[in-house]
N, C-alpha and C. Protein backbone atom coordinates (compact mmCIF):
# COMPACT_ATOMS: atom_id res chain seq x y z
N UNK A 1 14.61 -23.41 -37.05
CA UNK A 1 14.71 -22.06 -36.62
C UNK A 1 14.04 -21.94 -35.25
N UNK A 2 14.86 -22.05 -34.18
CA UNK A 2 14.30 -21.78 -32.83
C UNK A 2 14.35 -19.79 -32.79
N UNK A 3 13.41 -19.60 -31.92
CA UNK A 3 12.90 -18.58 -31.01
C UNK A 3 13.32 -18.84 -29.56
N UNK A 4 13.98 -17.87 -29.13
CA UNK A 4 14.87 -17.85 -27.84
C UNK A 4 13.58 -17.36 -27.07
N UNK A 5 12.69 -17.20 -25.91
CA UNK A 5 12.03 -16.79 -25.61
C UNK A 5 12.17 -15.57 -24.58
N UNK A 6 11.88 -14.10 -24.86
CA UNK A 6 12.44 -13.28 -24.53
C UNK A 6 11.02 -12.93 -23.03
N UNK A 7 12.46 -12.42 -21.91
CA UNK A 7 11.48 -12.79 -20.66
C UNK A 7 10.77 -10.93 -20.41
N UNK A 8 9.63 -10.85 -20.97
CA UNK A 8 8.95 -9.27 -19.96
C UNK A 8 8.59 -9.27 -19.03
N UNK A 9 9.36 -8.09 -18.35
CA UNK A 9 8.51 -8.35 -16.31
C UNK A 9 7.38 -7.15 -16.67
N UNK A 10 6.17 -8.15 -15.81
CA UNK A 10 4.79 -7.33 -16.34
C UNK A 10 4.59 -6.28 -15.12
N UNK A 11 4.43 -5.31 -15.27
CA UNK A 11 4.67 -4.02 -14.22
C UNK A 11 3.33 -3.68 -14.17
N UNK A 12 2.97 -3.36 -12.84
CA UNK A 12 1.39 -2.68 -12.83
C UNK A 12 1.69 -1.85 -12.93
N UNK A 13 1.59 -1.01 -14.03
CA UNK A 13 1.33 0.79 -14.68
C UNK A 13 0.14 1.06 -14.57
N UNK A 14 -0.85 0.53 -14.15
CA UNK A 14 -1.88 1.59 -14.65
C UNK A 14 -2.06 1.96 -12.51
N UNK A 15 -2.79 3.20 -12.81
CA UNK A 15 -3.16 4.30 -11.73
C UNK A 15 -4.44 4.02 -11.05
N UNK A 16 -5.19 3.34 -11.87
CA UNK A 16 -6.42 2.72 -11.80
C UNK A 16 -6.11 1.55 -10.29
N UNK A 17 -5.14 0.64 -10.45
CA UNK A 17 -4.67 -0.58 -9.33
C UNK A 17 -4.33 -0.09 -8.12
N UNK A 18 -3.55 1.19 -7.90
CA UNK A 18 -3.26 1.85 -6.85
C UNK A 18 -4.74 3.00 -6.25
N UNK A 19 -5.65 3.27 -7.27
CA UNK A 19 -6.22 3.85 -6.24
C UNK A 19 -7.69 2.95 -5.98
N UNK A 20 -7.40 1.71 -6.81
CA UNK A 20 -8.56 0.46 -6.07
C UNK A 20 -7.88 -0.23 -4.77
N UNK A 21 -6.67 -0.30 -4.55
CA UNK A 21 -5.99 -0.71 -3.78
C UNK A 21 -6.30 -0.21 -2.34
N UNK A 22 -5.91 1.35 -3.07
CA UNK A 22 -5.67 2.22 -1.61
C UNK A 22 -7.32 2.40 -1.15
N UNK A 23 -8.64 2.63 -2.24
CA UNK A 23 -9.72 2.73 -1.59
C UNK A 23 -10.33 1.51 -0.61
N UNK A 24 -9.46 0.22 -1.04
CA UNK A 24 -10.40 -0.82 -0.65
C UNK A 24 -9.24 -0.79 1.04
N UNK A 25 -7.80 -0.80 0.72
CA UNK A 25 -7.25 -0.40 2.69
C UNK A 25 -8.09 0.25 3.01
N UNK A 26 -8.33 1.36 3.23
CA UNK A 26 -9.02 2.98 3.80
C UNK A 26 -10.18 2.32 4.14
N UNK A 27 -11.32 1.80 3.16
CA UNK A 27 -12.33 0.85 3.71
C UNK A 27 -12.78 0.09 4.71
N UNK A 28 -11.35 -1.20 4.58
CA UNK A 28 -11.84 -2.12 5.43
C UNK A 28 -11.15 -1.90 6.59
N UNK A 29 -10.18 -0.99 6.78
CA UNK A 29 -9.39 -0.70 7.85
C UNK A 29 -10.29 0.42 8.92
N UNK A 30 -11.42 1.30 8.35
CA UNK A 30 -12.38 2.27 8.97
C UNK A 30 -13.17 1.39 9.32
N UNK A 31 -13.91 -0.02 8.79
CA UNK A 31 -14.80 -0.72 8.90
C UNK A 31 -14.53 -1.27 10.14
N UNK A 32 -13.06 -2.31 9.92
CA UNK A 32 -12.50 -3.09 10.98
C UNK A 32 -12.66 -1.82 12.53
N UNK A 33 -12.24 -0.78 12.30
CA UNK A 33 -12.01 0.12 13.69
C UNK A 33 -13.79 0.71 13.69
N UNK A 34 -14.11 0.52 13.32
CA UNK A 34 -15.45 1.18 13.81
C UNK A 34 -15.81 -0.13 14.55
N UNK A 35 -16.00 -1.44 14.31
CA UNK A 35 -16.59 -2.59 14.74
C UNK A 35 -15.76 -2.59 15.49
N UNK A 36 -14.91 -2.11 15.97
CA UNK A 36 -13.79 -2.65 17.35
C UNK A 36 -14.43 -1.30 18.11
N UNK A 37 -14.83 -0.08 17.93
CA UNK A 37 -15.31 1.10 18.64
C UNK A 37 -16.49 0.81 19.05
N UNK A 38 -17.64 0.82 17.83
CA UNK A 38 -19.02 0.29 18.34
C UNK A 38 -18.88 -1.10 19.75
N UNK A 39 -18.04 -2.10 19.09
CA UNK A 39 -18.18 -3.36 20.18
C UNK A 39 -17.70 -2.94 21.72
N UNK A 40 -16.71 -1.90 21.87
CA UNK A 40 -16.25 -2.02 23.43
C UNK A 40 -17.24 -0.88 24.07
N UNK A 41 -17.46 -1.14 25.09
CA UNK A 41 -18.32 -0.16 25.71
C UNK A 41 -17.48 0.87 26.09
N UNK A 42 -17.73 2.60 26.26
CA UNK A 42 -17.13 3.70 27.43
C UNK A 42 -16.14 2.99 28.49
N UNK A 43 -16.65 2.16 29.49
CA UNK A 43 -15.61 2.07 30.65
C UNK A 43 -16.13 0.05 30.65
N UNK A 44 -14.38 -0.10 29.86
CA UNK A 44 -14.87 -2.01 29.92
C UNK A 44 -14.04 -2.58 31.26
N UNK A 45 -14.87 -1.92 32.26
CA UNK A 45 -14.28 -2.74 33.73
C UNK A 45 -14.19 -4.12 33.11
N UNK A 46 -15.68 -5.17 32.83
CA UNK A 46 -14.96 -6.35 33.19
C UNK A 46 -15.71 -6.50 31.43
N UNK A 47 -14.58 -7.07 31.33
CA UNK A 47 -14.32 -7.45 29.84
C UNK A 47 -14.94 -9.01 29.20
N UNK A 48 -15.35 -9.67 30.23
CA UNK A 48 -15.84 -10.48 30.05
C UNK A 48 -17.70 -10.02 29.78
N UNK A 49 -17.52 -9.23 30.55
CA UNK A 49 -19.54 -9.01 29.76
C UNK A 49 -19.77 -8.48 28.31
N UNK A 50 -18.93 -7.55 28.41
CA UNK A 50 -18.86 -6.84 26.67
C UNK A 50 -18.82 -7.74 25.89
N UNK A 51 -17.52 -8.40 26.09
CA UNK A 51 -16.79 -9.48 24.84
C UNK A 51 -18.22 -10.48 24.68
N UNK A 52 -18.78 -10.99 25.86
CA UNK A 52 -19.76 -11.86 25.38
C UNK A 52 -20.56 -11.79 24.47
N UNK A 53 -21.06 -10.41 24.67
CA UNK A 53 -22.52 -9.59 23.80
C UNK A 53 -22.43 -9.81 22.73
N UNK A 54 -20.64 -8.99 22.19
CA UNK A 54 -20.34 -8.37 20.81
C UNK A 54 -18.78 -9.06 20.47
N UNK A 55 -19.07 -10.41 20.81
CA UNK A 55 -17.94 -10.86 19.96
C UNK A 55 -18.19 -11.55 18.70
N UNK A 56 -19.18 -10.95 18.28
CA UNK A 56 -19.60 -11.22 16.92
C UNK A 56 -18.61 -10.49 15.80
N UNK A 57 -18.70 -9.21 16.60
CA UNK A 57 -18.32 -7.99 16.06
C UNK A 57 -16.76 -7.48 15.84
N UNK A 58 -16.37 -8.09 17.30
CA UNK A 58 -14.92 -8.04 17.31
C UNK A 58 -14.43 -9.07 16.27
N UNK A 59 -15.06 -10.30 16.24
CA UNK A 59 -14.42 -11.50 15.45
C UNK A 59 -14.20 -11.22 14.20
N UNK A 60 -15.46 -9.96 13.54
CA UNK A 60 -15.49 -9.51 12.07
C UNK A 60 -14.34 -8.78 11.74
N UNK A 61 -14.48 -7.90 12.60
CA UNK A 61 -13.49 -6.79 12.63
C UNK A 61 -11.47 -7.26 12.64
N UNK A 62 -11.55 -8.33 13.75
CA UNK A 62 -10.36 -9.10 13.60
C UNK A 62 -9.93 -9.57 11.80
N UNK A 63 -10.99 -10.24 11.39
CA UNK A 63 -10.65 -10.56 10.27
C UNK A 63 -10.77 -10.45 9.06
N UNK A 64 -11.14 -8.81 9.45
CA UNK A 64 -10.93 -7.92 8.02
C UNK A 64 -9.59 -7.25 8.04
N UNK A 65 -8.96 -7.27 9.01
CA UNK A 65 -7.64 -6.91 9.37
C UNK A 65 -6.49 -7.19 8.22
N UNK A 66 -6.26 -8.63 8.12
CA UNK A 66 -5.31 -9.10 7.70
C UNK A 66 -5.61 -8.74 5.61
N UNK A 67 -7.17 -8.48 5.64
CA UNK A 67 -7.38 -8.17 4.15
C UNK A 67 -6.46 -6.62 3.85
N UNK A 68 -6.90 -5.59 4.75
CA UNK A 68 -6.80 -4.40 4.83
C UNK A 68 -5.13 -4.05 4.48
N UNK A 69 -4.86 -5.18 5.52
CA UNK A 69 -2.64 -5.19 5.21
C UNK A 69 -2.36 -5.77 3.61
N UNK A 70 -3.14 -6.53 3.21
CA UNK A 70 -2.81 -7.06 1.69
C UNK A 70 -3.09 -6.03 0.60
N UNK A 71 -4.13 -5.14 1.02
CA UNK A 71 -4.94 -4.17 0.19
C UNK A 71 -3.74 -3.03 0.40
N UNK A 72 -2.99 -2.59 1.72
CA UNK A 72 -2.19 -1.64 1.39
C UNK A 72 -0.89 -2.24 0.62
N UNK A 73 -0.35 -3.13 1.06
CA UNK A 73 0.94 -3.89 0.70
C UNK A 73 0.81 -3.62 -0.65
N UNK A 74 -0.61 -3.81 -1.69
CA UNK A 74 -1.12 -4.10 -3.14
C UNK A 74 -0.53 -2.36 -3.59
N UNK A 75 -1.05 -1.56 -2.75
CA UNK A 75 -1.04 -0.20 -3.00
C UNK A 75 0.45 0.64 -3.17
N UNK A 76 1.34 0.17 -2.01
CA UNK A 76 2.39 0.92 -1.81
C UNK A 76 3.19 -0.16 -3.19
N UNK A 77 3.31 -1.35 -3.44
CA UNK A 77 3.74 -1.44 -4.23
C UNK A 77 3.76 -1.30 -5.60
N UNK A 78 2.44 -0.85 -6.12
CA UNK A 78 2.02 -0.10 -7.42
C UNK A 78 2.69 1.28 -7.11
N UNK A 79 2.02 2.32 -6.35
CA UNK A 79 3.21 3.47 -6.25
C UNK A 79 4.44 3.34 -6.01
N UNK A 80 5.21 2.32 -6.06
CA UNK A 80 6.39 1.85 -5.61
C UNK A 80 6.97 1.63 -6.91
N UNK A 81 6.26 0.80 -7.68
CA UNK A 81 6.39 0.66 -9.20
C UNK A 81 5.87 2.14 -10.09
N UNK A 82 5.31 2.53 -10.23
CA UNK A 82 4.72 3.91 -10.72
C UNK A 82 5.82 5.09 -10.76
N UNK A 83 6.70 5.13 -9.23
CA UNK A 83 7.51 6.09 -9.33
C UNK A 83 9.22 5.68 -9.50
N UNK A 84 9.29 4.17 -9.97
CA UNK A 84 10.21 3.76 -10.79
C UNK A 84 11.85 4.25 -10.07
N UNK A 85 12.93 4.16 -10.57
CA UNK A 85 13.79 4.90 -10.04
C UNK A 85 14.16 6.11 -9.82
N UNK A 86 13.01 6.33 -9.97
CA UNK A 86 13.24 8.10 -9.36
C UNK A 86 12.96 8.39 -7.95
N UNK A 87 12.17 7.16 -7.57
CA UNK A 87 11.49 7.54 -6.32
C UNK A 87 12.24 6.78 -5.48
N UNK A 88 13.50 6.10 -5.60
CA UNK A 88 14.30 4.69 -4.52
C UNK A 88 15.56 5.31 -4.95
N UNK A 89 15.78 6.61 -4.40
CA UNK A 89 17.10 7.02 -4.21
C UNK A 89 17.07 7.65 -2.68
N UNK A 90 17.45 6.34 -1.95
CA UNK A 90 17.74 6.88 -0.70
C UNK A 90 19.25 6.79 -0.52
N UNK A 91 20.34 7.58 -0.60
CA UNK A 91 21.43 7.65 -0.64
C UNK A 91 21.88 8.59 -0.13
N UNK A 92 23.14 8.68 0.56
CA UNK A 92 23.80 10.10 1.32
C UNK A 92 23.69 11.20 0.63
N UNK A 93 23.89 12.19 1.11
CA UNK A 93 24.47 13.84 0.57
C UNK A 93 25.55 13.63 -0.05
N UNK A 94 26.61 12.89 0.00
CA UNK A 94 27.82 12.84 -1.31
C UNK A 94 27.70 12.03 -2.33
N UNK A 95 26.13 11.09 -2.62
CA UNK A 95 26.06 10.10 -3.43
C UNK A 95 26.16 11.67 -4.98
N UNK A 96 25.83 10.50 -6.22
CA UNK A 96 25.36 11.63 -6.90
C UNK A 96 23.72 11.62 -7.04
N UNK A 97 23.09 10.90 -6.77
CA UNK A 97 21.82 10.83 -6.62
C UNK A 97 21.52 11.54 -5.85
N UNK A 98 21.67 11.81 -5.04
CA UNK A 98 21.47 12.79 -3.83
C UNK A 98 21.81 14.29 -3.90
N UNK A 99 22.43 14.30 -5.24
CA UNK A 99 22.27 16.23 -5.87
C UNK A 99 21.44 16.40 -6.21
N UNK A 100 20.65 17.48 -6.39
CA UNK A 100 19.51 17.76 -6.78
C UNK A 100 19.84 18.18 -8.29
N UNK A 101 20.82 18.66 -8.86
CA UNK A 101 21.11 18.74 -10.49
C UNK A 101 20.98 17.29 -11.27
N UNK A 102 21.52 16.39 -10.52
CA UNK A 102 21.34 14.56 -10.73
C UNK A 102 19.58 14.55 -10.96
N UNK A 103 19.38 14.65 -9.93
CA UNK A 103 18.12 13.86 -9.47
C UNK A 103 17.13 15.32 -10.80
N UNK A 104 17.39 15.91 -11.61
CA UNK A 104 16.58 16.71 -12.12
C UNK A 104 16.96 15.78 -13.88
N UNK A 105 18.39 15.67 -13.96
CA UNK A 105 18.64 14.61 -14.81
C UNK A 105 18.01 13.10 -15.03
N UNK A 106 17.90 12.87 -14.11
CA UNK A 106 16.70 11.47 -13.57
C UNK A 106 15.93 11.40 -14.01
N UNK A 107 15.30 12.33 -13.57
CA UNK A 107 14.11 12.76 -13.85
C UNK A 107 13.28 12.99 -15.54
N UNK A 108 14.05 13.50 -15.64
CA UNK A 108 14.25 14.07 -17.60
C UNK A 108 14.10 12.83 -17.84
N UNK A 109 15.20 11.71 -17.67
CA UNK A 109 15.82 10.38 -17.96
C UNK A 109 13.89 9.51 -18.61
N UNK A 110 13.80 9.05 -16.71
CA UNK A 110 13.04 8.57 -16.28
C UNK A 110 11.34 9.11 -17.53
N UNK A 111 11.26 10.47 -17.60
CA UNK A 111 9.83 10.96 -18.12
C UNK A 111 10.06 10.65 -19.28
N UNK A 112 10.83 11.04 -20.25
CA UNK A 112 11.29 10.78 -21.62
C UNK A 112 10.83 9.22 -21.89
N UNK A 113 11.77 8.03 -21.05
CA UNK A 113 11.45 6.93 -21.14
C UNK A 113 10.10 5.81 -20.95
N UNK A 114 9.55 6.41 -20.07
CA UNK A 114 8.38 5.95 -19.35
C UNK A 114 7.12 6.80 -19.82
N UNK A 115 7.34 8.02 -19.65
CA UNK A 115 6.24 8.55 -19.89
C UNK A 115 6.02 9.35 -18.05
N UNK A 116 5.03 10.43 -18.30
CA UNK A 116 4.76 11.20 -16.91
C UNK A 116 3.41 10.49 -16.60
């Protein structure tokens, strides 16, 4: 007696992932721009004296950057998942998705099944 192994796609549902997500972008992305504000001086005629001082600062700031894009990417795609097909109907004015009597049907659809 075999068992066929049945495949579940594991969905981040919980609300909790999107707003650790979105607090930790907002974070390191204020962090990263403050250390790029604090480091340049008012008027950086020559850019070579600043950069020397505080390229400690810039270097940090550079490479909290690329965290900050993973932390939103993490975010928009939990709300991306969260608002399910209700929220990825970008379609013309003659689709039927694009009626608003549809899209109230969807909706119903969508809450019934999932949950609000």
């Amino acid at each position: 007696m075999t068992h066929s192994p049945t495949l579940v796609r594991s969905r981040l549902t919980t609300p909790r992932a999107a707003a650790v997500a979105g607090i930790l972008f907002s974070l390191l992305l204020l962090i990263s721009l403050t250390l790029v504000r604090i480091s340049v001086p008012a008027r950086p005629e020559l850019a070579g004296a600043w950069l020397e001082n505080n390229s400690g600062m810039v270097e940090i700031a550079l490479n909290l950057l690329p965290f900050a894009g993973i932390a939103f990417l993490w975010f928009i795609g939990v709300v991306r998942d969260r608002l399910g097909p209700v929220g990825l109907s970008t379609v013309g004015p003659d689709d039927q998705c694009a009626n608003p009597a549809n899209q109230s049907e969807r909706i119903k659809e969508y809450t019934t099944s999932y949950g609000s």
